[in-house]
PDB file of N, CA and C in Angstrom:
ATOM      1  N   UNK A   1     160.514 141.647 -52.491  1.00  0.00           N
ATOM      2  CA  UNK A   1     159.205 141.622 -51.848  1.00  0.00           C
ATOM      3  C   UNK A   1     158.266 140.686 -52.601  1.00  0.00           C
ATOM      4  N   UNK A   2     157.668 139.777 -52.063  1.00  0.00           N
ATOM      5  CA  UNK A   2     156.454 139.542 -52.564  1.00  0.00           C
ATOM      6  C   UNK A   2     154.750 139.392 -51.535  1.00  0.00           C
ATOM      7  N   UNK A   3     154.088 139.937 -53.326  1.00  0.00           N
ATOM      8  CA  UNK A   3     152.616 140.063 -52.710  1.00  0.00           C
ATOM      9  C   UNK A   3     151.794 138.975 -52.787  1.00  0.00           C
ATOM     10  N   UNK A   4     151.138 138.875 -52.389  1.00  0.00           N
ATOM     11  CA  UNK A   4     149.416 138.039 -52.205  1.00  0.00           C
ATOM     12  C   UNK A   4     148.563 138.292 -52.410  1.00  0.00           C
ATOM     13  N   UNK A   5     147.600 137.688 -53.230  1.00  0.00           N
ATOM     14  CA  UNK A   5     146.394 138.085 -53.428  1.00  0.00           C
ATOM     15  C   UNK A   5     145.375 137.623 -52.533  1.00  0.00           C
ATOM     16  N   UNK A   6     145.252 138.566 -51.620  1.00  0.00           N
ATOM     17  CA  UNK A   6     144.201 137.799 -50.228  1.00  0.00           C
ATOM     18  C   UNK A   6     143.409 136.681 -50.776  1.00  0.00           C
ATOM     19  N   UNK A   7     142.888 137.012 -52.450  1.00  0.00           N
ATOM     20  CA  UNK A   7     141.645 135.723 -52.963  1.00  0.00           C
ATOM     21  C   UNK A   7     142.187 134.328 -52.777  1.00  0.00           C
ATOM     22  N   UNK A   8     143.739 134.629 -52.948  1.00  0.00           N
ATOM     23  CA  UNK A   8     144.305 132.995 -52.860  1.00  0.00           C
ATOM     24  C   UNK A   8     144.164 132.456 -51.297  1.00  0.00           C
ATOM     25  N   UNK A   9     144.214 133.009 -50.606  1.00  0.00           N
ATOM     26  CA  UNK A   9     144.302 132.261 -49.218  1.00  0.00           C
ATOM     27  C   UNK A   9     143.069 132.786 -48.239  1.00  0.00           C
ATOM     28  N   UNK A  10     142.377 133.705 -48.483  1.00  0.00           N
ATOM     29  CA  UNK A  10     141.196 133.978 -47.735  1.00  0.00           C
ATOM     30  C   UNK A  10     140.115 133.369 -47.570  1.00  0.00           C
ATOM     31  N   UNK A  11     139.360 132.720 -46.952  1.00  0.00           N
ATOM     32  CA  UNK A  11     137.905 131.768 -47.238  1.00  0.00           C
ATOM     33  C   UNK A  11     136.954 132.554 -45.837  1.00  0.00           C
ATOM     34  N   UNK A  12     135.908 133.157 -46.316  1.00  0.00           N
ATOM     35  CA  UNK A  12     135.142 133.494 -45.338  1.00  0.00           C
ATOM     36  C   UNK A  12     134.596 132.646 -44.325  1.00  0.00           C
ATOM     37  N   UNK A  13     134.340 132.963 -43.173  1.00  0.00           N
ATOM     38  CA  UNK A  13     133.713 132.003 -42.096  1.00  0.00           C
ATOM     39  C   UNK A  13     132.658 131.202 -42.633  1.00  0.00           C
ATOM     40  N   UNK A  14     132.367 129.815 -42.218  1.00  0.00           N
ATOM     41  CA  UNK A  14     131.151 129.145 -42.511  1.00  0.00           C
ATOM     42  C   UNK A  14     130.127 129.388 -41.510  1.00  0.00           C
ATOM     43  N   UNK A  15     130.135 130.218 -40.883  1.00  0.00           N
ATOM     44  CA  UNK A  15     128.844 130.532 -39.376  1.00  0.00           C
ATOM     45  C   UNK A  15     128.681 132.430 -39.709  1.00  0.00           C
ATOM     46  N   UNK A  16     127.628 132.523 -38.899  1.00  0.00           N
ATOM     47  CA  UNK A  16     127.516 133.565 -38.962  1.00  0.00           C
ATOM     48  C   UNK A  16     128.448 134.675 -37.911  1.00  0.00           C
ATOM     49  N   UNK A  17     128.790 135.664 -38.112  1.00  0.00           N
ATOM     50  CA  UNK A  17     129.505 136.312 -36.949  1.00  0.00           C
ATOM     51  C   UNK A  17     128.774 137.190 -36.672  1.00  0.00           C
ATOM     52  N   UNK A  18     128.327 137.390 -35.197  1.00  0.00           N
ATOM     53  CA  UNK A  18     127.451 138.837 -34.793  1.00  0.00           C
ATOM     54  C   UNK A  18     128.701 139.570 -33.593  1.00  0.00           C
ATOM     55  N   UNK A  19     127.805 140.099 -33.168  1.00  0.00           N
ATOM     56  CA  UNK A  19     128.855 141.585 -31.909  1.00  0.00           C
ATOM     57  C   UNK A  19     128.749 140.150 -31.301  1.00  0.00           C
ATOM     58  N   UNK A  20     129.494 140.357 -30.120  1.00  0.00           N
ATOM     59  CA  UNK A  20     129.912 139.343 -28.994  1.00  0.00           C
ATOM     60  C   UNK A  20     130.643 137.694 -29.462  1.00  0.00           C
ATOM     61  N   UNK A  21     130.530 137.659 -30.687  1.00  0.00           N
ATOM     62  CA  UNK A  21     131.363 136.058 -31.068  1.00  0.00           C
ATOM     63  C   UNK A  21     132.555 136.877 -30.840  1.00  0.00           C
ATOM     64  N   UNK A  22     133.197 135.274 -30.252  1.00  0.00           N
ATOM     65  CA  UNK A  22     134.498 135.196 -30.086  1.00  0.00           C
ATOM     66  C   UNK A  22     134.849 134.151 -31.050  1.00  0.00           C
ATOM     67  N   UNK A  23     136.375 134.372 -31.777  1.00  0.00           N
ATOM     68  CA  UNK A  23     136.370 133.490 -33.021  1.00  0.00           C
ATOM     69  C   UNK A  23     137.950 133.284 -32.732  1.00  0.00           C
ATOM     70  N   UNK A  24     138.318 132.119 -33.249  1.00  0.00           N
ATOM     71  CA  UNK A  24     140.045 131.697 -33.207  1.00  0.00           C
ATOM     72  C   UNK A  24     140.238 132.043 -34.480  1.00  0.00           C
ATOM     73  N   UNK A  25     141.415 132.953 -34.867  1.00  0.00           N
ATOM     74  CA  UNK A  25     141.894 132.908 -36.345  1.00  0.00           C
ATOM     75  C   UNK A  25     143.383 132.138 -36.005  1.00  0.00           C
ATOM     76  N   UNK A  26     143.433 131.503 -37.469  1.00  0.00           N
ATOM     77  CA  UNK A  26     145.219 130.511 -37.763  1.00  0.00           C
ATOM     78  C   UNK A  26     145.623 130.627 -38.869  1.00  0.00           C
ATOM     79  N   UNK A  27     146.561 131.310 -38.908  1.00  0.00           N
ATOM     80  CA  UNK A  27     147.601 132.042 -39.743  1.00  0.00           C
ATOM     81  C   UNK A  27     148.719 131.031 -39.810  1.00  0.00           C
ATOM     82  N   UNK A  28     149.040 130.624 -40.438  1.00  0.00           N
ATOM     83  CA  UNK A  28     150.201 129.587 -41.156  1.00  0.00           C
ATOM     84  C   UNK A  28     151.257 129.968 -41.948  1.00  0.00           C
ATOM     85  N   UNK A  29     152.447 130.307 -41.655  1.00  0.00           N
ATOM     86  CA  UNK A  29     153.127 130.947 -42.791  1.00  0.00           C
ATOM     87  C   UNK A  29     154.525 129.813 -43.513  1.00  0.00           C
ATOM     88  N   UNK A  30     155.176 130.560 -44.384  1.00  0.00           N
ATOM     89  CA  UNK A  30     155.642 129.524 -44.858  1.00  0.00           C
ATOM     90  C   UNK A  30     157.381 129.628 -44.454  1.00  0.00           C
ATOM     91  N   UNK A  31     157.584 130.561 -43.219  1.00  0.00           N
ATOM     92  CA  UNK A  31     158.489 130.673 -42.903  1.00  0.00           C
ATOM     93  C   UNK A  31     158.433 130.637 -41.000  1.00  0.00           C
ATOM     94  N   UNK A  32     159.373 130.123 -39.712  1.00  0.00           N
ATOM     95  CA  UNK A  32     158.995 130.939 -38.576  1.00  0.00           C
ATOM     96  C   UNK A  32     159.014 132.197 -38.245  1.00  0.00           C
ATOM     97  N   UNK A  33     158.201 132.708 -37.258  1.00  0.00           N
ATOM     98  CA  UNK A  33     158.194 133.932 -37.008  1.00  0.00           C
ATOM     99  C   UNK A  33     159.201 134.267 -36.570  1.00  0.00           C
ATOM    100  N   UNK A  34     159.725 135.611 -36.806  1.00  0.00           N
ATOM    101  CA  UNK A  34     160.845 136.341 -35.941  1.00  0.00           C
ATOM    102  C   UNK A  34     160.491 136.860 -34.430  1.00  0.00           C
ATOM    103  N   UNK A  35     161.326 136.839 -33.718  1.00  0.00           N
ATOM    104  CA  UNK A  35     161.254 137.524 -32.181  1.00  0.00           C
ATOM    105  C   UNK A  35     160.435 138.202 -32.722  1.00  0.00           C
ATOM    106  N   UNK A  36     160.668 139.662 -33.796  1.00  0.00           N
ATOM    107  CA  UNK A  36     160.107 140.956 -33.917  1.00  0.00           C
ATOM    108  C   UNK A  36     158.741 140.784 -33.868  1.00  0.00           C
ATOM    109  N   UNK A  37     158.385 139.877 -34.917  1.00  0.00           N
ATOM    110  CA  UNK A  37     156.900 139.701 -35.360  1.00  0.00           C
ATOM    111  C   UNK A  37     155.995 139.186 -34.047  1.00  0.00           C
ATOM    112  N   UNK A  38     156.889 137.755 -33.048  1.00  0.00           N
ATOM    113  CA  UNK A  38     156.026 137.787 -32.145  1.00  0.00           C
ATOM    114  C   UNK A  38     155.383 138.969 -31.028  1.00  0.00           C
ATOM    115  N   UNK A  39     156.649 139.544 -31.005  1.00  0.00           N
ATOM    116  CA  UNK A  39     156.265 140.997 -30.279  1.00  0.00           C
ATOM    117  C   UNK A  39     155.413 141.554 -30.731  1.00  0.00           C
ATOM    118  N   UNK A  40     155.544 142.392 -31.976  1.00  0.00           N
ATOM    119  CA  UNK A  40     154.701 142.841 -32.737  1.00  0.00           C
ATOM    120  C   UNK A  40     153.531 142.661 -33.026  1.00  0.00           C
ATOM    121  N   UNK A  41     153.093 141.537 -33.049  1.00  0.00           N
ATOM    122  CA  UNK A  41     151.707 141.279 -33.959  1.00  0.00           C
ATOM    123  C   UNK A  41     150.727 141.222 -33.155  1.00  0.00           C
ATOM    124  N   UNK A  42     150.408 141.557 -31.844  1.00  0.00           N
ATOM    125  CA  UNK A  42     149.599 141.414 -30.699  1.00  0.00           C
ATOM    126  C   UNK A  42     149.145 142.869 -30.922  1.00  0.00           C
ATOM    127  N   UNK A  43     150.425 143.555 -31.004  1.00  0.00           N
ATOM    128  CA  UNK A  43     149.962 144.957 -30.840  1.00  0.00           C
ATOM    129  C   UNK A  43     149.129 145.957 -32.288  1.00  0.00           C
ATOM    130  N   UNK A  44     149.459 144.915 -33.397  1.00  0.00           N
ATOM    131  CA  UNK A  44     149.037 145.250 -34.856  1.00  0.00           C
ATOM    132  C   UNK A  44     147.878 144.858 -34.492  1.00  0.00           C
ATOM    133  N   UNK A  45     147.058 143.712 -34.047  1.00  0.00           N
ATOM    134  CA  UNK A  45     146.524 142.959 -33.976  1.00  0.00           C
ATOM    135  C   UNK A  45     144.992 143.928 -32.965  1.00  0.00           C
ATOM    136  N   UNK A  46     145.591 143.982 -32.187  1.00  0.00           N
ATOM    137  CA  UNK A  46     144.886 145.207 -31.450  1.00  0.00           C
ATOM    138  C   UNK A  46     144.637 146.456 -31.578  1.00  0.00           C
ATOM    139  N   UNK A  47     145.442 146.821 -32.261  1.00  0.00           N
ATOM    140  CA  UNK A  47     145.277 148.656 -32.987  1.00  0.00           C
ATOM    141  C   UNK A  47     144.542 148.455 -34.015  1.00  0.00           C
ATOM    142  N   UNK A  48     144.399 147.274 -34.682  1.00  0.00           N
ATOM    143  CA  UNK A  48     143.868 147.478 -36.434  1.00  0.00           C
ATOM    144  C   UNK A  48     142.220 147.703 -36.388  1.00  0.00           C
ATOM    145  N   UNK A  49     142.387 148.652 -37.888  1.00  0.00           N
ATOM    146  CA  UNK A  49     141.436 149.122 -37.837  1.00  0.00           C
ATOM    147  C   UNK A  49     141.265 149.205 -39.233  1.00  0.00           C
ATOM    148  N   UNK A  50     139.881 149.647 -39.881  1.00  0.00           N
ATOM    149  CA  UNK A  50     139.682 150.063 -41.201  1.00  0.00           C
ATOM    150  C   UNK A  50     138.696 151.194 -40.991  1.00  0.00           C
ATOM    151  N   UNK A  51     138.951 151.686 -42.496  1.00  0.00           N
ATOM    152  CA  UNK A  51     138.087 153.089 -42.593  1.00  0.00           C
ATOM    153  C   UNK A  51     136.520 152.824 -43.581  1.00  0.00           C
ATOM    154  N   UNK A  52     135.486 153.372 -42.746  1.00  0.00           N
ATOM    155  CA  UNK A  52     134.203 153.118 -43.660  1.00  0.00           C
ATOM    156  C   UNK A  52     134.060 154.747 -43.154  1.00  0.00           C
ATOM    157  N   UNK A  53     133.582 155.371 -44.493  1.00  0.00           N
ATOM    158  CA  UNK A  53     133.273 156.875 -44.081  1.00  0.00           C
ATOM    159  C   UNK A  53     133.553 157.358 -43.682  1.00  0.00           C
ATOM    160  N   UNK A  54     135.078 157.381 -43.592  1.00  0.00           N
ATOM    161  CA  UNK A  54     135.950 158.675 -43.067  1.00  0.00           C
ATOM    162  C   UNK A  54     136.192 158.561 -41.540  1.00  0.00           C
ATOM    163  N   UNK A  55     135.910 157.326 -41.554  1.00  0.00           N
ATOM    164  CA  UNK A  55     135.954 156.454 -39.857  1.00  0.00           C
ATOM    165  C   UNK A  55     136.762 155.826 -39.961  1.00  0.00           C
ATOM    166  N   UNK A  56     137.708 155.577 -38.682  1.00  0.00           N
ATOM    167  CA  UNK A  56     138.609 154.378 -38.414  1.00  0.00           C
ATOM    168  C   UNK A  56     137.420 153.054 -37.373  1.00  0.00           C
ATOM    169  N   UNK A  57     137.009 152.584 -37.937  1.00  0.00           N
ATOM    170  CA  UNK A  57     136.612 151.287 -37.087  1.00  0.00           C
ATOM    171  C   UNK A  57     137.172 150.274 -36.447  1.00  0.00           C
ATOM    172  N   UNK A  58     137.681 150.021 -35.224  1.00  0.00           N
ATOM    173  CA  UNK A  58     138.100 148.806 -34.407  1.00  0.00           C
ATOM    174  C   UNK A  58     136.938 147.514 -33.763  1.00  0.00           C
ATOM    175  N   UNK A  59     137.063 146.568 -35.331  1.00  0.00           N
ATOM    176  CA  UNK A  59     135.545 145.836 -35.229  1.00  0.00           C
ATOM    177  C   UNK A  59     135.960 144.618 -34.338  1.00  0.00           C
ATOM    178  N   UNK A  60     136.947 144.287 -33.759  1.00  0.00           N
ATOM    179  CA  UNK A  60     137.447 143.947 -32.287  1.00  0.00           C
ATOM    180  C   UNK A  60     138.464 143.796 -31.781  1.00  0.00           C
ATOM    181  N   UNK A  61     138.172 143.303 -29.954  1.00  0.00           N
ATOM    182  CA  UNK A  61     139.263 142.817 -29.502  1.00  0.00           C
ATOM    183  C   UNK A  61     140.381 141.847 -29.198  1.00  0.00           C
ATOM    184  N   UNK A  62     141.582 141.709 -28.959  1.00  0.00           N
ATOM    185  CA  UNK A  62     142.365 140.664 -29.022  1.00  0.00           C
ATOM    186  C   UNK A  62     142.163 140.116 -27.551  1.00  0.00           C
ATOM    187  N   UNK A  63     141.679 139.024 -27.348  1.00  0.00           N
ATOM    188  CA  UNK A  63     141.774 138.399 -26.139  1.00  0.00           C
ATOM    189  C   UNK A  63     142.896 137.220 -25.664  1.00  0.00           C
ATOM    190  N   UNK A  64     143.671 136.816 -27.027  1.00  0.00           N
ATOM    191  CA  UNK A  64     145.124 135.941 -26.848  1.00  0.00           C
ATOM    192  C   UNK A  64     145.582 136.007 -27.802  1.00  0.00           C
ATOM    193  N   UNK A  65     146.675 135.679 -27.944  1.00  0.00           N
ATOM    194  CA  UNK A  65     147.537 135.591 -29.007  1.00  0.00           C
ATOM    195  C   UNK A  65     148.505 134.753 -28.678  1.00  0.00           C
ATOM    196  N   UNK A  66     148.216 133.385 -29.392  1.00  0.00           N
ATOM    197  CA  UNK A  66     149.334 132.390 -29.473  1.00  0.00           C
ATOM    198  C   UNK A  66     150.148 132.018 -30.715  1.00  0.00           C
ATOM    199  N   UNK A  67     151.818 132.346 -30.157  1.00  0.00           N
ATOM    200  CA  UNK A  67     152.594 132.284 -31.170  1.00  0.00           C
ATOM    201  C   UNK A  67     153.101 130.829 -31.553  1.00  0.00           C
ATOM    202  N   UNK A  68     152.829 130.461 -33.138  1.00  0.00           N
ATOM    203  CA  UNK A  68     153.612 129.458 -33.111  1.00  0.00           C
ATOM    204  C   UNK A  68     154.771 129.464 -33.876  1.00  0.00           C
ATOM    205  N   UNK A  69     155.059 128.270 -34.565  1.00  0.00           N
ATOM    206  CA  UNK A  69     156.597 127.913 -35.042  1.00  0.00           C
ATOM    207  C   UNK A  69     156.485 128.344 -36.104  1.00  0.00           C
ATOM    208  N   UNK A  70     154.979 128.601 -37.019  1.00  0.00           N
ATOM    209  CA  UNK A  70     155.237 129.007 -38.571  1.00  0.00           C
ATOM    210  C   UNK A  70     154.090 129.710 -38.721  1.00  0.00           C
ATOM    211  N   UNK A  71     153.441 130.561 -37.828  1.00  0.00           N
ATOM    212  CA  UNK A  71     152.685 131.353 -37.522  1.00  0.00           C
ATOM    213  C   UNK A  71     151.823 131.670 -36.342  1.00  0.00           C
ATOM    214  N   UNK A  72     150.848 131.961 -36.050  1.00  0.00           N
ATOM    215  CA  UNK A  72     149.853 132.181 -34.974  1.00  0.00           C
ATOM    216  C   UNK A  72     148.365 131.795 -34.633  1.00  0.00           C
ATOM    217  N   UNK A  73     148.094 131.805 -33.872  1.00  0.00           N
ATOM    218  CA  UNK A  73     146.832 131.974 -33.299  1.00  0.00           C
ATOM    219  C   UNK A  73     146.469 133.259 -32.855  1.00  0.00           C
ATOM    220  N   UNK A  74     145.062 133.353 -32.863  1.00  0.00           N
ATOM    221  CA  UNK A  74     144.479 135.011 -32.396  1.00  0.00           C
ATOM    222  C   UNK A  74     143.366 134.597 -31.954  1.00  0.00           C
ATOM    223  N   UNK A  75     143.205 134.718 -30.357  1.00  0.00           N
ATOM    224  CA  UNK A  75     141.350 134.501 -29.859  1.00  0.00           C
ATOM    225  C   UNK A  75     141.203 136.054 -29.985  1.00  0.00           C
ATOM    226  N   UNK A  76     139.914 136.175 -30.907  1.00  0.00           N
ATOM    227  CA  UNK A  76     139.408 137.706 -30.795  1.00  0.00           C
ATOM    228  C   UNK A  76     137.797 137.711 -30.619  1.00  0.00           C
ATOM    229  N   UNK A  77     137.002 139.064 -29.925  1.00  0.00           N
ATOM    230  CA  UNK A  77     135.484 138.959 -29.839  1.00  0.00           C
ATOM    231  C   UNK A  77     135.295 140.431 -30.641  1.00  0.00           C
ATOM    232  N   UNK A  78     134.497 140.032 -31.211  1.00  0.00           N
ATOM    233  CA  UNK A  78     134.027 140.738 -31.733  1.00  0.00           C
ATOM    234  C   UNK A  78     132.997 141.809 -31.627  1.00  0.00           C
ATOM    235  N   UNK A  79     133.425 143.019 -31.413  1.00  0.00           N
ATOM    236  CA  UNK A  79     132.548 144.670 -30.788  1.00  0.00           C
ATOM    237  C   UNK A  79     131.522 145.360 -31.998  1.00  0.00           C
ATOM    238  N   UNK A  80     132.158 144.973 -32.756  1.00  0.00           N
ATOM    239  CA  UNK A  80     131.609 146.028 -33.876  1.00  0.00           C
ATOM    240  C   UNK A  80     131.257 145.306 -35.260  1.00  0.00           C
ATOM    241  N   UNK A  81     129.956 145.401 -35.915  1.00  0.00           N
ATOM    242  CA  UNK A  81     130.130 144.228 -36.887  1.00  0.00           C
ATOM    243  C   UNK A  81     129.331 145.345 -38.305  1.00  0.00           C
ATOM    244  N   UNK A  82     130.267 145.231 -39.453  1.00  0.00           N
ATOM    245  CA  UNK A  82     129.475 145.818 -40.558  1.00  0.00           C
ATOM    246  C   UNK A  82     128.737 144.999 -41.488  1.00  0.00           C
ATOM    247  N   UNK A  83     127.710 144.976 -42.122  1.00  0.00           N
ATOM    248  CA  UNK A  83     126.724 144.434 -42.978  1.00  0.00           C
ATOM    249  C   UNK A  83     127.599 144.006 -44.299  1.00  0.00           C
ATOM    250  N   UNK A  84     127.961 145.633 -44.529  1.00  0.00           N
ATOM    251  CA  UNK A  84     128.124 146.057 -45.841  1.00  0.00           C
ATOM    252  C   UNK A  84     129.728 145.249 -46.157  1.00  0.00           C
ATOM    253  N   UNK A  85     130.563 144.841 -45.188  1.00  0.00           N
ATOM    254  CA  UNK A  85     131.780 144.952 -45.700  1.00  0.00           C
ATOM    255  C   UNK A  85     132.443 143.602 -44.364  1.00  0.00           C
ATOM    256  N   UNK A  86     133.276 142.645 -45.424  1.00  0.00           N
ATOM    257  CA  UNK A  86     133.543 141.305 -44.991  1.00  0.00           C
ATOM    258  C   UNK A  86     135.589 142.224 -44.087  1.00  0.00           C
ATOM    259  N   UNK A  87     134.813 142.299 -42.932  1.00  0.00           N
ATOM    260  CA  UNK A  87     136.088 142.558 -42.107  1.00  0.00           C
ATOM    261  C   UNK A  87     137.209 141.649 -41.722  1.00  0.00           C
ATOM    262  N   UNK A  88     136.638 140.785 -41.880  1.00  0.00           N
ATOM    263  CA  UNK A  88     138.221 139.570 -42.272  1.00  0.00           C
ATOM    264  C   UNK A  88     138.803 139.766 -43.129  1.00  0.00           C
ATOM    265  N   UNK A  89     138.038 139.447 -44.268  1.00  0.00           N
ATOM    266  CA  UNK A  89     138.723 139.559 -45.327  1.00  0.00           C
ATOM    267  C   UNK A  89     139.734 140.842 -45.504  1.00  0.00           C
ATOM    268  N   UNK A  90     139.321 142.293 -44.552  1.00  0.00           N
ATOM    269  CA  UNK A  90     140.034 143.407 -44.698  1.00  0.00           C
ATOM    270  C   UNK A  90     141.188 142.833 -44.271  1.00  0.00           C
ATOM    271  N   UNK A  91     141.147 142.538 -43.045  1.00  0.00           N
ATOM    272  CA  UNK A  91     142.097 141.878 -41.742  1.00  0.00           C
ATOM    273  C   UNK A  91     142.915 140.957 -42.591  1.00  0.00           C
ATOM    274  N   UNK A  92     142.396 140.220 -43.463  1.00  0.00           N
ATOM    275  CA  UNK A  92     143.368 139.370 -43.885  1.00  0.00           C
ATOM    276  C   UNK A  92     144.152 139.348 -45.313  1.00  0.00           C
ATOM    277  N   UNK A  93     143.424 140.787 -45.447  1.00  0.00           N
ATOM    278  CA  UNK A  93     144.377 141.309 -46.742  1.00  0.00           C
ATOM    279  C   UNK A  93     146.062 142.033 -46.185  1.00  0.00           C
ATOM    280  N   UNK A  94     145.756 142.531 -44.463  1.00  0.00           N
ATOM    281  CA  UNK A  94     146.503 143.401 -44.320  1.00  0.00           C
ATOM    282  C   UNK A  94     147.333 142.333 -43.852  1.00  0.00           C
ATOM    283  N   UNK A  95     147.564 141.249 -43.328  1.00  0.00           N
ATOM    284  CA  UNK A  95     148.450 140.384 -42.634  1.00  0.00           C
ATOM    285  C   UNK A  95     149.254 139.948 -43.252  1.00  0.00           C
ATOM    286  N   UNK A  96     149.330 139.474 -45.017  1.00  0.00           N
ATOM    287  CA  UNK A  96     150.378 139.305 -45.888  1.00  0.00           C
ATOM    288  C   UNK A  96     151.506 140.522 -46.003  1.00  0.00           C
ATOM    289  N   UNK A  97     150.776 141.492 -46.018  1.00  0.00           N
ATOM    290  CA  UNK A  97     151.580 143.231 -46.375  1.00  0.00           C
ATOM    291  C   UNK A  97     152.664 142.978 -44.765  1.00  0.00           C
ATOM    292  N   UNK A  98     152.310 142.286 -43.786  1.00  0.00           N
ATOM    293  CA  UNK A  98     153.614 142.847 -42.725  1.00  0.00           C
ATOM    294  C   UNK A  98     154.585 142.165 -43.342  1.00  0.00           C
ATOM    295  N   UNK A  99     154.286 140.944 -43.743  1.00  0.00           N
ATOM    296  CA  UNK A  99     155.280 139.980 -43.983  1.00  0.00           C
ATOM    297  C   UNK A  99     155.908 139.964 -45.481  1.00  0.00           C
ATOM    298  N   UNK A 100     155.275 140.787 -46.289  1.00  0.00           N
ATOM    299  CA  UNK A 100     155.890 140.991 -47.500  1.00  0.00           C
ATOM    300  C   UNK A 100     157.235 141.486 -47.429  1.00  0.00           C
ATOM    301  N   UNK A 101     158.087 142.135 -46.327  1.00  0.00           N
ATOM    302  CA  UNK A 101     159.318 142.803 -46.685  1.00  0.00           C
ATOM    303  C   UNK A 101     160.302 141.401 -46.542  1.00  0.00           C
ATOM    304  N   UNK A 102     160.084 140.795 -45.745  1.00  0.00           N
ATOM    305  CA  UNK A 102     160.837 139.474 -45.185  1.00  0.00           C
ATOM    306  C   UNK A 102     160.225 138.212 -46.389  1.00  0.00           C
ATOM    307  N   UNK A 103     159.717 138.873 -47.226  1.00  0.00           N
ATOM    308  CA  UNK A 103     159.510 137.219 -48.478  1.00  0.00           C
ATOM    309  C   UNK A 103     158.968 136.111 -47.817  1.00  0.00           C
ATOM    310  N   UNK A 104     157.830 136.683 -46.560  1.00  0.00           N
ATOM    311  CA  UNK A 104     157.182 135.529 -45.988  1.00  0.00           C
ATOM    312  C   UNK A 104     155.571 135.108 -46.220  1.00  0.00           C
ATOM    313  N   UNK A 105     155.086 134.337 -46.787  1.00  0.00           N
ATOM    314  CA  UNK A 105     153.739 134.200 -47.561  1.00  0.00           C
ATOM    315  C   UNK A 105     152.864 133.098 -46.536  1.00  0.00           C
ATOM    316  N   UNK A 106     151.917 133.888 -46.453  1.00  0.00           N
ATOM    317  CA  UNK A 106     150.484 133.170 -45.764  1.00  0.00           C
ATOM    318  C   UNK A 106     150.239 131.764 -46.419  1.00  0.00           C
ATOM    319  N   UNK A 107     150.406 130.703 -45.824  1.00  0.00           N
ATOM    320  CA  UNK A 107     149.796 129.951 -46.666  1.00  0.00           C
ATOM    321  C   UNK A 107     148.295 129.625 -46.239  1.00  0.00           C
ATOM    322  N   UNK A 108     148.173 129.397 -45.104  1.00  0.00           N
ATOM    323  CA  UNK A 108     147.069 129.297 -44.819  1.00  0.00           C
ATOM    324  C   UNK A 108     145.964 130.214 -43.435  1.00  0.00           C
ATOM    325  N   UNK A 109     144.782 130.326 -43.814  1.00  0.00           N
ATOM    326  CA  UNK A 109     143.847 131.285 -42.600  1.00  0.00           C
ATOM    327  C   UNK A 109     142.683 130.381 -42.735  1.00  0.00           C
ATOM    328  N   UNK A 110     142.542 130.713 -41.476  1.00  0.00           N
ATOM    329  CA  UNK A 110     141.358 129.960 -40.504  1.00  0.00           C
ATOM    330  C   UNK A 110     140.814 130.635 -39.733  1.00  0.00           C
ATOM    331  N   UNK A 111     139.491 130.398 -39.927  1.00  0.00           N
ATOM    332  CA  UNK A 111     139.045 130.860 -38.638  1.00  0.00           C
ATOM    333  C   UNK A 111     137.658 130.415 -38.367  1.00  0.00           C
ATOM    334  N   UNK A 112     137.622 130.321 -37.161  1.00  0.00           N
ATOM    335  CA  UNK A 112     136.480 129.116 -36.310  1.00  0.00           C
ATOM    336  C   UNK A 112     135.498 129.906 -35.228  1.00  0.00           C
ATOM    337  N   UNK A 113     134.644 129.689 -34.848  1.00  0.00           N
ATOM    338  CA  UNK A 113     133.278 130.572 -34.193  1.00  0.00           C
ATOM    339  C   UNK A 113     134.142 129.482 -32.601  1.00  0.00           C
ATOM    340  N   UNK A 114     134.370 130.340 -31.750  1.00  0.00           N
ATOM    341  CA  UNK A 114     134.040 129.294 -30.109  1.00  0.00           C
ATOM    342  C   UNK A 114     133.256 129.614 -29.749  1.00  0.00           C
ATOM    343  N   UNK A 115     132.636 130.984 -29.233  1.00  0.00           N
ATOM    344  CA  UNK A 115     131.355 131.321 -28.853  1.00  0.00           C
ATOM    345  C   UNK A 115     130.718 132.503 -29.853  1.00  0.00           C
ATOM    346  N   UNK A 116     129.271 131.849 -29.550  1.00  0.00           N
ATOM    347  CA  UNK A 116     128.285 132.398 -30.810  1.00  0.00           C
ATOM    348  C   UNK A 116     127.936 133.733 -30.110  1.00  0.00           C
ATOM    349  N   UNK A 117     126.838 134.312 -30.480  1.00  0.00           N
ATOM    350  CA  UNK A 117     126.136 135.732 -29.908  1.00  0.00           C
ATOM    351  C   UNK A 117     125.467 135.154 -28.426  1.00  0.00           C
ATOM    352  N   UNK A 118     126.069 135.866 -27.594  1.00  0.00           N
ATOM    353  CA  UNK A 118     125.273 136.129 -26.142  1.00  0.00           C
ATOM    354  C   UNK A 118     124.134 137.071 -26.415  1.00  0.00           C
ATOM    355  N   UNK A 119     123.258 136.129 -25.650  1.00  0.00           N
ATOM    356  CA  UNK A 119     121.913 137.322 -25.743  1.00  0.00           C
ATOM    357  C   UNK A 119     121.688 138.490 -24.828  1.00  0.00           C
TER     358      UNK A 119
END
């Protein structure tokens, strides 16, 4: 198995994110995906959640998911937004951990604003 230290490959957004942005994330890995994972990761992708206060929070939704040859794309909008706590960064601590059993390492994450806050 190997781990990652999200600090190595994580870089927070350069825009601001409020409720209603929709944002592209790009996940790059250093291996292709398996059948499994393409199946899979739509549905990780959509269930995930983190806990603030004894809460499970789902701070959004998956609106596409494009698979590529050495990782993915994810259009997601965003429902739920915390102050206190950088939810990517949660999100993108947990995305190395699927791929840790298969010795497959993130090399790179992205992620880009397409649409800002609707008023």
């Amino acid at each position: 198995m190997q781990f990652q230290d999200v600090n190595e490959i994580y870089y927070p957004p350069e825009f601001e994110v409020k409720v209603s942005s929709t944002v592209k994330l790009f996940i790059k890995l250093d291996k292709n995906l398996t059948r499994y994972d393409e199946r899979n990761l739509p549905d990780f992708i959509t269930t995930w959640t983190y806990h603030n206060n004894s809460k499970r929070i789902k701070p959004f939704s998956l609106i596409e998911y494009i698979p590529k040859q050495q990782g993915f794309e994810a259009v997601i909008k965003i429902i739920k937004m915390d102050n206190e706590k950088d939810v990517f960064k949660l999100f993108c601590k947990d995305i190395p951990d699927i791929f840790n059993c298969v010795e497959t390492l993130v090399l790179e994450w992205n992620i880009n604003l397409l649409t800002g806050h609707d008023s």
